[in-house]
PDB file of N, CA and C in Angstrom:
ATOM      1  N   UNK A   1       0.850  -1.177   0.000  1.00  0.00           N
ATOM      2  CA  UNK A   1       0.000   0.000   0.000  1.00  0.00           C
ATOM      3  C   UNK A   1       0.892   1.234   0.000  1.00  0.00           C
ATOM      4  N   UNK A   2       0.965   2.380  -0.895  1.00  0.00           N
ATOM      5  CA  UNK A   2       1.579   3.203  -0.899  1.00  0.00           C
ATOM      6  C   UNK A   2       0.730   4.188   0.043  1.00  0.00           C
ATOM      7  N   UNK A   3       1.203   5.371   0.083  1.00  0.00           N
ATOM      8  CA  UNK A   3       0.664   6.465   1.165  1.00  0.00           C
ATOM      9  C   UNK A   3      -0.064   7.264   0.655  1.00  0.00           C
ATOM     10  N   UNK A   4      -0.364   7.531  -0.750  1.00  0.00           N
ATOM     11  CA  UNK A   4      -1.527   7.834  -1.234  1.00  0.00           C
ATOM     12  C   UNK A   4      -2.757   7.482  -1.025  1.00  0.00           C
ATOM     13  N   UNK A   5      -2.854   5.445  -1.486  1.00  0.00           N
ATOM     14  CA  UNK A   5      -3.581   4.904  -1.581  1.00  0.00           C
ATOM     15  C   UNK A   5      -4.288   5.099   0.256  1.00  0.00           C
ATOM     16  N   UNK A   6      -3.279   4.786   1.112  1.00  0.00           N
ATOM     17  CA  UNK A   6      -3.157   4.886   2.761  1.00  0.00           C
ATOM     18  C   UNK A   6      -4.217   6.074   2.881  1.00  0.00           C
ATOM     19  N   UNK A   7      -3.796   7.697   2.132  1.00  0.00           N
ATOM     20  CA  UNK A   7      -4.728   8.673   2.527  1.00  0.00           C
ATOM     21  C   UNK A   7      -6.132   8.881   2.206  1.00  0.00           C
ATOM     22  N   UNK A   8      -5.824   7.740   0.891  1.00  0.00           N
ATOM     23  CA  UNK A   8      -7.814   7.653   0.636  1.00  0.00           C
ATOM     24  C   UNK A   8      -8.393   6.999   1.333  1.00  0.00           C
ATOM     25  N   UNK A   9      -7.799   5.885   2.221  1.00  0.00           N
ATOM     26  CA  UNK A   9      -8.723   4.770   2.930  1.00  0.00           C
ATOM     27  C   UNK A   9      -9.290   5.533   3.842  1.00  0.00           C
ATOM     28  N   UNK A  10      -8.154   6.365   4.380  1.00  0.00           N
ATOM     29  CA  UNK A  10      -8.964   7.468   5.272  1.00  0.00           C
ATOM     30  C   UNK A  10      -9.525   8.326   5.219  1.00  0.00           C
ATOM     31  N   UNK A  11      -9.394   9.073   4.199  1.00  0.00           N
ATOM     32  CA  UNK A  11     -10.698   9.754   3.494  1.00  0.00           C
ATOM     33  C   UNK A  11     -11.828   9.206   3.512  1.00  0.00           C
ATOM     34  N   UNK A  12     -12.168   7.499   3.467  1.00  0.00           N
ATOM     35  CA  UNK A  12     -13.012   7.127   2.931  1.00  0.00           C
ATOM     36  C   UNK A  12     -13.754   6.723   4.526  1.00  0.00           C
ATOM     37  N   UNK A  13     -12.944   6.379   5.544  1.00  0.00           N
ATOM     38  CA  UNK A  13     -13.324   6.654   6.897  1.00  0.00           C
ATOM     39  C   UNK A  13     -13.439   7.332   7.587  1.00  0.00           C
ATOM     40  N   UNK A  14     -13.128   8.780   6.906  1.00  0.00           N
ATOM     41  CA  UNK A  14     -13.313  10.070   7.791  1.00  0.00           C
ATOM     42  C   UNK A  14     -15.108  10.243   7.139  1.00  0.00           C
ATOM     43  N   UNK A  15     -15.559   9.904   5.836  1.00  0.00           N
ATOM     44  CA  UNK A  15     -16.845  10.343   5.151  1.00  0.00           C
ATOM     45  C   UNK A  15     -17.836   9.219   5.818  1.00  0.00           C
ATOM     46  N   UNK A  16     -17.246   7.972   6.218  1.00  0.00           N
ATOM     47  CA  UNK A  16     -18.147   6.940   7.013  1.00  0.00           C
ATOM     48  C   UNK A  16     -18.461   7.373   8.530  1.00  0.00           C
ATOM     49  N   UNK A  17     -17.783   8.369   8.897  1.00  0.00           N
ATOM     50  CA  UNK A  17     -17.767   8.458  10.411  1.00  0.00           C
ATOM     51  C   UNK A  17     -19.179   9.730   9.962  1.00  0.00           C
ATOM     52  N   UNK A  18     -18.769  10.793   8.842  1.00  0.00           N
ATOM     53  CA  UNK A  18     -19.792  11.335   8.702  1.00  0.00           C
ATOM     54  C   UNK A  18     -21.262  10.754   8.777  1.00  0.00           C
ATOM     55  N   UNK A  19     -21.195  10.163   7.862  1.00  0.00           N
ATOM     56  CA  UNK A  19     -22.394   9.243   7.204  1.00  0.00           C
ATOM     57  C   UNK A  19     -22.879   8.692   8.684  1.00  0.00           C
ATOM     58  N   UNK A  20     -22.598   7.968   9.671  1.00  0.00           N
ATOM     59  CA  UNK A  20     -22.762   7.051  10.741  1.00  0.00           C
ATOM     60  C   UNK A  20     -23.239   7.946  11.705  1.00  0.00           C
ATOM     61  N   UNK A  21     -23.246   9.636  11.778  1.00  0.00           N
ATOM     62  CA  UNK A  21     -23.336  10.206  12.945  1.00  0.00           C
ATOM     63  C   UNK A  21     -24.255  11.378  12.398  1.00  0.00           C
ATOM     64  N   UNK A  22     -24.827  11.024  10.788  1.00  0.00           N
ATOM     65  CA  UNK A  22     -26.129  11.205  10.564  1.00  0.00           C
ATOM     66  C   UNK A  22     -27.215   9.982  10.353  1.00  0.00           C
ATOM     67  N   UNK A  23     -26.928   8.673  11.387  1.00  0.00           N
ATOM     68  CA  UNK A  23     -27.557   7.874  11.382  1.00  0.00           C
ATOM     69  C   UNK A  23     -27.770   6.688  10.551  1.00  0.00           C
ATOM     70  N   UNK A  24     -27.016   6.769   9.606  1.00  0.00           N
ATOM     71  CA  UNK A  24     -26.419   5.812   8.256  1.00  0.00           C
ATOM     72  C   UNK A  24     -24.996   4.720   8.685  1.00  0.00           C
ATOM     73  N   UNK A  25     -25.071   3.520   8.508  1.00  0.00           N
ATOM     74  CA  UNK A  25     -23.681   2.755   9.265  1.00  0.00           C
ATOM     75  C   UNK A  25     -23.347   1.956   7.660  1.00  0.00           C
ATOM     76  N   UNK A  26     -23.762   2.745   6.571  1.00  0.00           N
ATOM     77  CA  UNK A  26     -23.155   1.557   5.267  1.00  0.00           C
ATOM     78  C   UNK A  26     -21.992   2.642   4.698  1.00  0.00           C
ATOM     79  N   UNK A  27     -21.352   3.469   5.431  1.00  0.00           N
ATOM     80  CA  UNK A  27     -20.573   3.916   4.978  1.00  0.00           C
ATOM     81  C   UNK A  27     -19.343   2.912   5.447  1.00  0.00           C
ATOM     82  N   UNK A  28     -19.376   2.635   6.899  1.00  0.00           N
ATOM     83  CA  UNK A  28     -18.648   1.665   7.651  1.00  0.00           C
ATOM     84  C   UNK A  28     -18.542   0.760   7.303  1.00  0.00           C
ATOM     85  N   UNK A  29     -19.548   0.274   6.518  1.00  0.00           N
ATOM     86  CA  UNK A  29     -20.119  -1.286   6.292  1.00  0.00           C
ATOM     87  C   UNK A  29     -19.017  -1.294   4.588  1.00  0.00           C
ATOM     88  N   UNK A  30     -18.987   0.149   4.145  1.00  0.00           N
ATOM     89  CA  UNK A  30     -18.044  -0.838   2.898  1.00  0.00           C
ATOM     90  C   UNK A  30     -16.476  -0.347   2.999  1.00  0.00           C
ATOM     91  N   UNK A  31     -16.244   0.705   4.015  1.00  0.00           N
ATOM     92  CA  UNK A  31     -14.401   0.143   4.491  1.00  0.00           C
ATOM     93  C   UNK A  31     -13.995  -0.486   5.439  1.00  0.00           C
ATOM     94  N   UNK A  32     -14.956  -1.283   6.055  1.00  0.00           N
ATOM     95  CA  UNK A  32     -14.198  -2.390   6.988  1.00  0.00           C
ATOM     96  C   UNK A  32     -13.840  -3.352   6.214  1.00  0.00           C
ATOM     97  N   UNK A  33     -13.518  -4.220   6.925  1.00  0.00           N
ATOM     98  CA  UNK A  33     -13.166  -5.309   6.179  1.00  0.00           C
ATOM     99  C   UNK A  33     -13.692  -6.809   6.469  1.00  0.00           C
ATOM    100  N   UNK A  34     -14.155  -7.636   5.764  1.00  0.00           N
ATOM    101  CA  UNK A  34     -15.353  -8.922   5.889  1.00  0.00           C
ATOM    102  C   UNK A  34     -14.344  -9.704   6.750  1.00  0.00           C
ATOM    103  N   UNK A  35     -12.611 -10.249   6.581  1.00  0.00           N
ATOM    104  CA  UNK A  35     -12.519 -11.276   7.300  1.00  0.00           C
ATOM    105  C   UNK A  35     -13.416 -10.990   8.541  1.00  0.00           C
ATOM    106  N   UNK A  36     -12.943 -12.686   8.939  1.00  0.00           N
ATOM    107  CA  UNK A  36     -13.135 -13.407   9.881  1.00  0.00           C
ATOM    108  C   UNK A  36     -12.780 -12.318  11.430  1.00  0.00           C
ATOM    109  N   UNK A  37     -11.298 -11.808  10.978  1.00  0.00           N
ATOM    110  CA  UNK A  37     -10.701 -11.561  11.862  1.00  0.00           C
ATOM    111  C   UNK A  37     -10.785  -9.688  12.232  1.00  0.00           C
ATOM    112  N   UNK A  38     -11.660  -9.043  11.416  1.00  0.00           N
ATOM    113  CA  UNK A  38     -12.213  -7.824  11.720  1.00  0.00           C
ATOM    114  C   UNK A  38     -12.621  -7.670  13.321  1.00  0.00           C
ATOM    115  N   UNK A  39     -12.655  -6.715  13.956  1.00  0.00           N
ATOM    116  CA  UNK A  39     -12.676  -6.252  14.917  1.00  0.00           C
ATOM    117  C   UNK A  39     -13.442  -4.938  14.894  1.00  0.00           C
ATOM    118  N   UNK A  40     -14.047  -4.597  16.239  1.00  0.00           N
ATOM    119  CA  UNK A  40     -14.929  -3.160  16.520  1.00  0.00           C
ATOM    120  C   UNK A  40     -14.551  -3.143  17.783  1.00  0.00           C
ATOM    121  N   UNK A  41     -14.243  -2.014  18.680  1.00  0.00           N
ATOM    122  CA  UNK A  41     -14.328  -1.440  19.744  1.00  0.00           C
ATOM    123  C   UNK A  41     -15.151  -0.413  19.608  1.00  0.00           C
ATOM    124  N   UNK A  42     -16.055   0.118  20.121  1.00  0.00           N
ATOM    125  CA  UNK A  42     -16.570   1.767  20.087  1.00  0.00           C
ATOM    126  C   UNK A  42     -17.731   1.491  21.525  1.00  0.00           C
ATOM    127  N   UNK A  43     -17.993   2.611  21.738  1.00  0.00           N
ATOM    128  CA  UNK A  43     -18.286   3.371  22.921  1.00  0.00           C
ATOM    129  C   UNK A  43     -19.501   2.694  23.197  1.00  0.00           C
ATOM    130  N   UNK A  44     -20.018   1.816  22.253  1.00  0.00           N
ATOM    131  CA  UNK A  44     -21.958   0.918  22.606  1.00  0.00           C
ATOM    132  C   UNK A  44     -21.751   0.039  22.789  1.00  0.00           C
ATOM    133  N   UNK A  45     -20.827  -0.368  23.709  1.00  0.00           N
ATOM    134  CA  UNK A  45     -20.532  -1.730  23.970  1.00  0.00           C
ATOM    135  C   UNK A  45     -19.548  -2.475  23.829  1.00  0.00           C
ATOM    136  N   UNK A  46     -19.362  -4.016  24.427  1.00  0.00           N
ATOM    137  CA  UNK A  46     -18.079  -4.408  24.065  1.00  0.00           C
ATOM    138  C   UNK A  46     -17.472  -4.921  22.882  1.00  0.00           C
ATOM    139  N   UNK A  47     -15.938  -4.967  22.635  1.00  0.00           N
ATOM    140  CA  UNK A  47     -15.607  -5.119  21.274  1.00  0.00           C
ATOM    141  C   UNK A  47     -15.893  -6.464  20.737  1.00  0.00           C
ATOM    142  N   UNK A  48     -16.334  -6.288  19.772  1.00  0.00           N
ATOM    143  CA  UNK A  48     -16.248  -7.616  18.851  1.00  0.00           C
ATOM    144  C   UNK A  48     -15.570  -8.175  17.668  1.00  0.00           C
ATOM    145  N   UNK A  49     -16.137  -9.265  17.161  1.00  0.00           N
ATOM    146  CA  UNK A  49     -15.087 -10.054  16.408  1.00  0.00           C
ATOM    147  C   UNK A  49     -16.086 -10.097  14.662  1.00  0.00           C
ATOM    148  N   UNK A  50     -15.063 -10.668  14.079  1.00  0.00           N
ATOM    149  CA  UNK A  50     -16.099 -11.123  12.556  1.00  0.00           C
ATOM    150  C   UNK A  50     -17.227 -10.408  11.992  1.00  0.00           C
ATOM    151  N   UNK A  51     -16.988 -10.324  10.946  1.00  0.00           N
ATOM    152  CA  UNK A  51     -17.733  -9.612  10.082  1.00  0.00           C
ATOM    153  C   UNK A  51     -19.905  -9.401  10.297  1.00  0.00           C
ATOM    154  N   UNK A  52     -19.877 -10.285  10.788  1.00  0.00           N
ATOM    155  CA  UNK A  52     -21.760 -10.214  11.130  1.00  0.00           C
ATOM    156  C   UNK A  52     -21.720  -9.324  12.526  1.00  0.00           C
ATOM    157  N   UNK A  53     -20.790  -9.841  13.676  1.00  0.00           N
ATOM    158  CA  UNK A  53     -20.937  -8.778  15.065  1.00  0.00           C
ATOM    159  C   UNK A  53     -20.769  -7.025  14.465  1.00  0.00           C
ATOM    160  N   UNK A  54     -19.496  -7.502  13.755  1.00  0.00           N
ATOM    161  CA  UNK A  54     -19.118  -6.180  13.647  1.00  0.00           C
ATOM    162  C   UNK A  54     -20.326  -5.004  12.636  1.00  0.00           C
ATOM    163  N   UNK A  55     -20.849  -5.793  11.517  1.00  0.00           N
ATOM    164  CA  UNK A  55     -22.298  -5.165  10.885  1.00  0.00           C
ATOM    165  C   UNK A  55     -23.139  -4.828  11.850  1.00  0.00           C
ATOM    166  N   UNK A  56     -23.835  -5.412  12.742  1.00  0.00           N
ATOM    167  CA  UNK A  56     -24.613  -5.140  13.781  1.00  0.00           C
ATOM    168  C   UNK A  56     -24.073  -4.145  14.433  1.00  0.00           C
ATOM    169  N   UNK A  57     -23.099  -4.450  15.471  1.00  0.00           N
ATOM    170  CA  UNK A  57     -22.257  -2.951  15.981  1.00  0.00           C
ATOM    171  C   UNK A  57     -22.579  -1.638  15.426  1.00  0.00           C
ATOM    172  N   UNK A  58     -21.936  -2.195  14.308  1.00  0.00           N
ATOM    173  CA  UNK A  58     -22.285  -0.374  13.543  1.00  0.00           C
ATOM    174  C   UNK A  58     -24.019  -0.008  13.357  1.00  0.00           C
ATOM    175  N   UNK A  59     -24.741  -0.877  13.467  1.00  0.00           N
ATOM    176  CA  UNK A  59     -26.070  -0.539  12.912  1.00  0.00           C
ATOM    177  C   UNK A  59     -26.634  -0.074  13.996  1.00  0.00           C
ATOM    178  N   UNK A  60     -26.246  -0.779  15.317  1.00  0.00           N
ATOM    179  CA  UNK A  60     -26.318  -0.005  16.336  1.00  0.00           C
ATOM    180  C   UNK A  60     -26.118   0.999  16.969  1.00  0.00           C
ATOM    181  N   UNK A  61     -24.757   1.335  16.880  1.00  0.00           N
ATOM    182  CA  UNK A  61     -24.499   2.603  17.021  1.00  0.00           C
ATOM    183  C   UNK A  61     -24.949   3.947  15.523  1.00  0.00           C
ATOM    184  N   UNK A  62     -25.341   3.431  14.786  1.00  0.00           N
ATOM    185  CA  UNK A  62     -25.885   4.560  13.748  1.00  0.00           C
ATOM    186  C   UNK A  62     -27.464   4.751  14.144  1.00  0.00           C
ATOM    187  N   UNK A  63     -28.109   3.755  15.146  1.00  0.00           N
ATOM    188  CA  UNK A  63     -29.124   4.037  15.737  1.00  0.00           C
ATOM    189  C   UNK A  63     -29.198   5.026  16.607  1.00  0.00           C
ATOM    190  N   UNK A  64     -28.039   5.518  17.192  1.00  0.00           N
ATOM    191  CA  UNK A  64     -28.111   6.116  17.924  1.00  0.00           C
ATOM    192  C   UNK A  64     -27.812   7.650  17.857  1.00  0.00           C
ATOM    193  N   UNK A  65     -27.880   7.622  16.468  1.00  0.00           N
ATOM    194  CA  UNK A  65     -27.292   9.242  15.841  1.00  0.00           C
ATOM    195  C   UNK A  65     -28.349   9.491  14.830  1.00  0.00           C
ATOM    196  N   UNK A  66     -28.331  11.112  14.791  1.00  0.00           N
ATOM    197  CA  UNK A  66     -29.389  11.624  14.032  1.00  0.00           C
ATOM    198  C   UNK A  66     -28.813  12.951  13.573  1.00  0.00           C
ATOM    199  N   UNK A  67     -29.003  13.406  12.098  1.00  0.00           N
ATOM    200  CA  UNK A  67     -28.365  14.790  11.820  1.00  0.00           C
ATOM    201  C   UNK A  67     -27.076  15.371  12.272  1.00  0.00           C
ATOM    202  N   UNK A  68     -26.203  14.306  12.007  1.00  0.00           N
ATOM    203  CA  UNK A  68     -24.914  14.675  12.982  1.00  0.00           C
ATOM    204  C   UNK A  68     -23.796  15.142  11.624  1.00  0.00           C
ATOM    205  N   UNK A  69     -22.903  15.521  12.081  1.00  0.00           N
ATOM    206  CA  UNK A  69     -21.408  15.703  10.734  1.00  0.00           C
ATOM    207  C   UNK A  69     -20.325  15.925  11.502  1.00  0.00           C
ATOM    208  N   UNK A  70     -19.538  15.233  11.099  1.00  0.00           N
ATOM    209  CA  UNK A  70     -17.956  15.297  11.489  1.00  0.00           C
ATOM    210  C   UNK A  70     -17.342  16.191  12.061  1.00  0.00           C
ATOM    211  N   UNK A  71     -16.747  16.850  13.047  1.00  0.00           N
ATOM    212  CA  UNK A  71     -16.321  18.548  13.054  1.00  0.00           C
ATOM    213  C   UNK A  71     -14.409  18.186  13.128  1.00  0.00           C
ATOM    214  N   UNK A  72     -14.227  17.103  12.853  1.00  0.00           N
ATOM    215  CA  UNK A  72     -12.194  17.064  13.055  1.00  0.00           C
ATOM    216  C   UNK A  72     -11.882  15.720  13.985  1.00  0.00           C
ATOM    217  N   UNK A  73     -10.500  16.002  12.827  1.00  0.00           N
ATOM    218  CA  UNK A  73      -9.850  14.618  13.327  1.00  0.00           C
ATOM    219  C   UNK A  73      -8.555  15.183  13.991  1.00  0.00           C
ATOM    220  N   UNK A  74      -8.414  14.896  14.937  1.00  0.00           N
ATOM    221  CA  UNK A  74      -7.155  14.603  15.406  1.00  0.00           C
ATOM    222  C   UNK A  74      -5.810  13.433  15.429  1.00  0.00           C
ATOM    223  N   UNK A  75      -5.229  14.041  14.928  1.00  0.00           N
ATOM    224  CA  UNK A  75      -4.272  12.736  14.416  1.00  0.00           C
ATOM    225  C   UNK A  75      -3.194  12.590  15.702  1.00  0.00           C
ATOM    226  N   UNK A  76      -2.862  11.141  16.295  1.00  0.00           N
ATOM    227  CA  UNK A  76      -1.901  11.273  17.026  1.00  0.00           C
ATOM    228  C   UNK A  76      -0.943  10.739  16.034  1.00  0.00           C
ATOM    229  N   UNK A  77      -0.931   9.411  15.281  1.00  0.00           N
ATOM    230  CA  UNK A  77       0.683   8.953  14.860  1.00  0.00           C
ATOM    231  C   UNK A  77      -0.221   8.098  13.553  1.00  0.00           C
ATOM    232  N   UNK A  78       0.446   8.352  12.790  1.00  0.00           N
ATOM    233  CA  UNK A  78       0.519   7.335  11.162  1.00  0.00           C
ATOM    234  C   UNK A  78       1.392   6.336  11.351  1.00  0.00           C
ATOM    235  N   UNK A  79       1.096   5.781  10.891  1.00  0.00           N
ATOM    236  CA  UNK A  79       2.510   4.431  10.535  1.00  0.00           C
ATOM    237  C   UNK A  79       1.696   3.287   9.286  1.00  0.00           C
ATOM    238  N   UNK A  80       3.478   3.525   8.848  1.00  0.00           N
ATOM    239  CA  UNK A  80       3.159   2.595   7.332  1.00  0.00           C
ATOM    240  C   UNK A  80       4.232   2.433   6.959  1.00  0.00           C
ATOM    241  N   UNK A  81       4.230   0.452   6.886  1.00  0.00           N
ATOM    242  CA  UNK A  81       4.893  -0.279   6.379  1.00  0.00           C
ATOM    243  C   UNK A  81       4.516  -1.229   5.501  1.00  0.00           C
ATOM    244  N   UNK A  82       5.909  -2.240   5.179  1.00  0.00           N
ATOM    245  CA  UNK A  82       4.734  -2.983   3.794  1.00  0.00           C
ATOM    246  C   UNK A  82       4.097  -3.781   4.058  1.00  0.00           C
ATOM    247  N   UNK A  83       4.143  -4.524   5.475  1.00  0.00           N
ATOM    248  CA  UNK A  83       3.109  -5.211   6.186  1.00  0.00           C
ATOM    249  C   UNK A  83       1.728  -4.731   6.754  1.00  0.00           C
ATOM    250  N   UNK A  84       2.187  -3.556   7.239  1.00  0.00           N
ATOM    251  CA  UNK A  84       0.749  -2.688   8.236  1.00  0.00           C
ATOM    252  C   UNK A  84       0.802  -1.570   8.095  1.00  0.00           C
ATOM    253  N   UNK A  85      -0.637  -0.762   8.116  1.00  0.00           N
ATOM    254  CA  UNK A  85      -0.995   0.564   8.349  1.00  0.00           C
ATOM    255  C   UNK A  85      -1.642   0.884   8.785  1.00  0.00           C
ATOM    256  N   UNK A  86      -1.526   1.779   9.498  1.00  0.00           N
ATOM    257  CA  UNK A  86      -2.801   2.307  10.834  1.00  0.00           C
ATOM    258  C   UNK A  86      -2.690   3.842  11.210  1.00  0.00           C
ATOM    259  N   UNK A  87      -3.519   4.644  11.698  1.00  0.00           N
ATOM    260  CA  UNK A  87      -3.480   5.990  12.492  1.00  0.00           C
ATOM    261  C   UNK A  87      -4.296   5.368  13.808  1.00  0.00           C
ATOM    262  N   UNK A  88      -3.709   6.556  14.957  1.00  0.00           N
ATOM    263  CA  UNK A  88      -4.587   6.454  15.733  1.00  0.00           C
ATOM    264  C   UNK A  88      -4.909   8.201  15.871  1.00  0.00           C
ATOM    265  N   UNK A  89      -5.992   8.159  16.211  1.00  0.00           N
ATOM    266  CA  UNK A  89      -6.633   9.790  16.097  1.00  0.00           C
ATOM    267  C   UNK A  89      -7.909   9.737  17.076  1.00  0.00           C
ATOM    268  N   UNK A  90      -8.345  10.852  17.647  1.00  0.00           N
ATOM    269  CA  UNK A  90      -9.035  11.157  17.794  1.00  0.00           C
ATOM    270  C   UNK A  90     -10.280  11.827  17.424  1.00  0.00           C
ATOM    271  N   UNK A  91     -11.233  11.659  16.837  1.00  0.00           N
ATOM    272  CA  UNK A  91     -12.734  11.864  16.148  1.00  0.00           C
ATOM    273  C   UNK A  91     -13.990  13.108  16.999  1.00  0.00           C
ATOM    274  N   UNK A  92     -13.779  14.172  16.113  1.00  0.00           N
ATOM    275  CA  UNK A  92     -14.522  14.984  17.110  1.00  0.00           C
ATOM    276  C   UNK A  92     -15.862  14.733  16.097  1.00  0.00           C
ATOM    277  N   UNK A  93     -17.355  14.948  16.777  1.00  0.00           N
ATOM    278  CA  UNK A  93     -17.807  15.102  15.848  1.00  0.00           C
ATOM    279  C   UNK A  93     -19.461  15.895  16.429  1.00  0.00           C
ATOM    280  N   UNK A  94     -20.855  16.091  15.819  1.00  0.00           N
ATOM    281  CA  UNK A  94     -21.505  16.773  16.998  1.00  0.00           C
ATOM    282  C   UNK A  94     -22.724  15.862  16.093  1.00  0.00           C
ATOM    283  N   UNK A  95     -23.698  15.569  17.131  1.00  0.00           N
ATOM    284  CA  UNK A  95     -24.674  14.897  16.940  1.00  0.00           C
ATOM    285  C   UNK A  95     -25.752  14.635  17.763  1.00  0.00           C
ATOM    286  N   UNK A  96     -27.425  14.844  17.194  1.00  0.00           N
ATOM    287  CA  UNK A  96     -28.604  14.623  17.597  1.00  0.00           C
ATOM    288  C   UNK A  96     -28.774  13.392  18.700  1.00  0.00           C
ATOM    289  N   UNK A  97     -28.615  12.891  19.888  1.00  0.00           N
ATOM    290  CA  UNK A  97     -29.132  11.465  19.987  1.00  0.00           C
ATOM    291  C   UNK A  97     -30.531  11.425  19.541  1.00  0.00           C
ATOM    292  N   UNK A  98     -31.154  10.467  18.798  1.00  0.00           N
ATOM    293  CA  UNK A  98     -32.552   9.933  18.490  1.00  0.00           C
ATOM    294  C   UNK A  98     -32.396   8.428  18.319  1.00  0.00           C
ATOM    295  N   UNK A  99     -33.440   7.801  17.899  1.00  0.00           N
ATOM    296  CA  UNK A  99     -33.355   6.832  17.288  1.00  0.00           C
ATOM    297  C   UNK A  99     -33.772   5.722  18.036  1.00  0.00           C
ATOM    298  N   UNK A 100     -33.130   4.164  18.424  1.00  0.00           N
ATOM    299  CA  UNK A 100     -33.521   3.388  19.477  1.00  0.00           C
ATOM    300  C   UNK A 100     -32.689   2.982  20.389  1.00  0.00           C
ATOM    301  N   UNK A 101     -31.188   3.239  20.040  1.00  0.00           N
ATOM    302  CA  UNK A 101     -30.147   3.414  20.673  1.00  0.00           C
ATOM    303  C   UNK A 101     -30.185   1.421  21.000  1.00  0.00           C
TER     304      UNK A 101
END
């Protein structure tokens, strides 16, 4: 993965975090990733494993948002090698609770 390609994935997860916190979770649903071995942590509960927990997760937590949009990312550290790539950041964002939570 070059660092281009690296800055669109996140582009493409900075517009899913949008999408998810106006109550929509198929933005999530098409840059995660299906293995087996996918993972979710987030704030509705505990983390899970494989691709079906992790769909649910998100559908859940997009239940719980309404009219929301992104307001900034905070980046702590990039890293990229030819094995792995990751940021960790912090996600500001402002949002309605509605929904069924």
């Amino acid at each position: 993965m070059t660092a281009s390609d690296f800055d669109d994935a996140i582009e493409q997860y900075h517009q899913a975090l949008d999408d998810i916190v106006k109550g929509n979770p198929e933005g999530y649903k098409r840059v995660y990733s299906y293995r087996d071995d996918v993972t979710l942590a987030n704030p509705f509960g505990p983390p899970v494993r494989g691709w079906e927990h992790v769909a649910q997760t998100l559908e859940r937590a997009a239940s719980i948002y309404r009219d929301g949009k992104a307001t900034g990312f905070e980046r702590i550290v990039t890293c990229i090698t030819p094995e792995l790539a990751y940021i960790v950041e912090v996600e500001r964002c402002q949002s309605k609770v509605g929904g069924t939570g």
